[in-house]
Protein backbone atom coordinates (compact mmCIF):
# COMPACT_ATOMS: atom_id res chain seq x y z
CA UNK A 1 90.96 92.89 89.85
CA UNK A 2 94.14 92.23 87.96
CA UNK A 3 97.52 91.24 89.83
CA UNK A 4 99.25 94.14 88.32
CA UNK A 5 96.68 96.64 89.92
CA UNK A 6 97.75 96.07 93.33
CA UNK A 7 101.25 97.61 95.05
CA UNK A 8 102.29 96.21 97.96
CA UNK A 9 103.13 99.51 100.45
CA UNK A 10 104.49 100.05 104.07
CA UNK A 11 101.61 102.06 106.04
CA UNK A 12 104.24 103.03 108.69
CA UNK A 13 106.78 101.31 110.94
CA UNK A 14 104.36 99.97 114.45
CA UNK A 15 104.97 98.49 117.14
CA UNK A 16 105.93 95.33 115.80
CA UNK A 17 107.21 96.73 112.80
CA UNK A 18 106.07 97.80 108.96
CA UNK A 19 102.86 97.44 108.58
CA UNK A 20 102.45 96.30 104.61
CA UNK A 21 99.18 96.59 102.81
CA UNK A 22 98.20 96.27 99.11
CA UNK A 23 96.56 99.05 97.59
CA UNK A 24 95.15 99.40 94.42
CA UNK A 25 93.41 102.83 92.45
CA UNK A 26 90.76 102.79 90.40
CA UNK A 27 89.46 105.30 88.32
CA UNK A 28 85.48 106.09 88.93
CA UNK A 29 85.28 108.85 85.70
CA UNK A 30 87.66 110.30 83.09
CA UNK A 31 91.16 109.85 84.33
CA UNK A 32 91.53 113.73 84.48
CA UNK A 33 93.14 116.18 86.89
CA UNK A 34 90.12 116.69 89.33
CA UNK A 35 88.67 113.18 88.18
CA UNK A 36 87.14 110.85 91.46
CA UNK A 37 89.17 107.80 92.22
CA UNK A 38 88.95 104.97 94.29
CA UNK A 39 91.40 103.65 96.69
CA UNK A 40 91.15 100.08 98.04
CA UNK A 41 93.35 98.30 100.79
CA UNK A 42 93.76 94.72 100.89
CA UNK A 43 94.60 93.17 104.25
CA UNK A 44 95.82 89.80 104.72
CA UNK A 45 96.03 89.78 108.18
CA UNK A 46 92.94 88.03 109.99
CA UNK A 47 92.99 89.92 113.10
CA UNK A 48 92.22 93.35 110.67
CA UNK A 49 89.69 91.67 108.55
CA UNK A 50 87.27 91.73 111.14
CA UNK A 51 86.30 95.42 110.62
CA UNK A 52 86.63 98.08 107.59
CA UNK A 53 87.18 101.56 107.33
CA UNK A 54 85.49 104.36 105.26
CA UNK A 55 87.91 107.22 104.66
């Protein structure tokens, strides 16, 4: 995926402070109001890259 599809974003201050993630949406059908999209996290910390999560 492009660069410019990803924004960097605080998940929420933890214990050791903000937590930042990139995210990045993608449209799966017509960009419409009731349209499916999908939302991808990008973690570049290697402690979290040894699972996933399915929301």
């Amino acid at each position: 995926m492009p660069k410019r599809t990803w924004q960097k974003l605080s998940a929420g201050v933890a214990a050791k402070g903000h937590r930042f993630y990139d995210w990045a949406v993608i449209d799966l059908t017509d960009p419409r109001p009731g349209s499916r999209q999908l939302l991808i996290q990008r973690v570049f910390d290697p402690v979290h890259r040894l699972g996933w999560s399915d929301w």
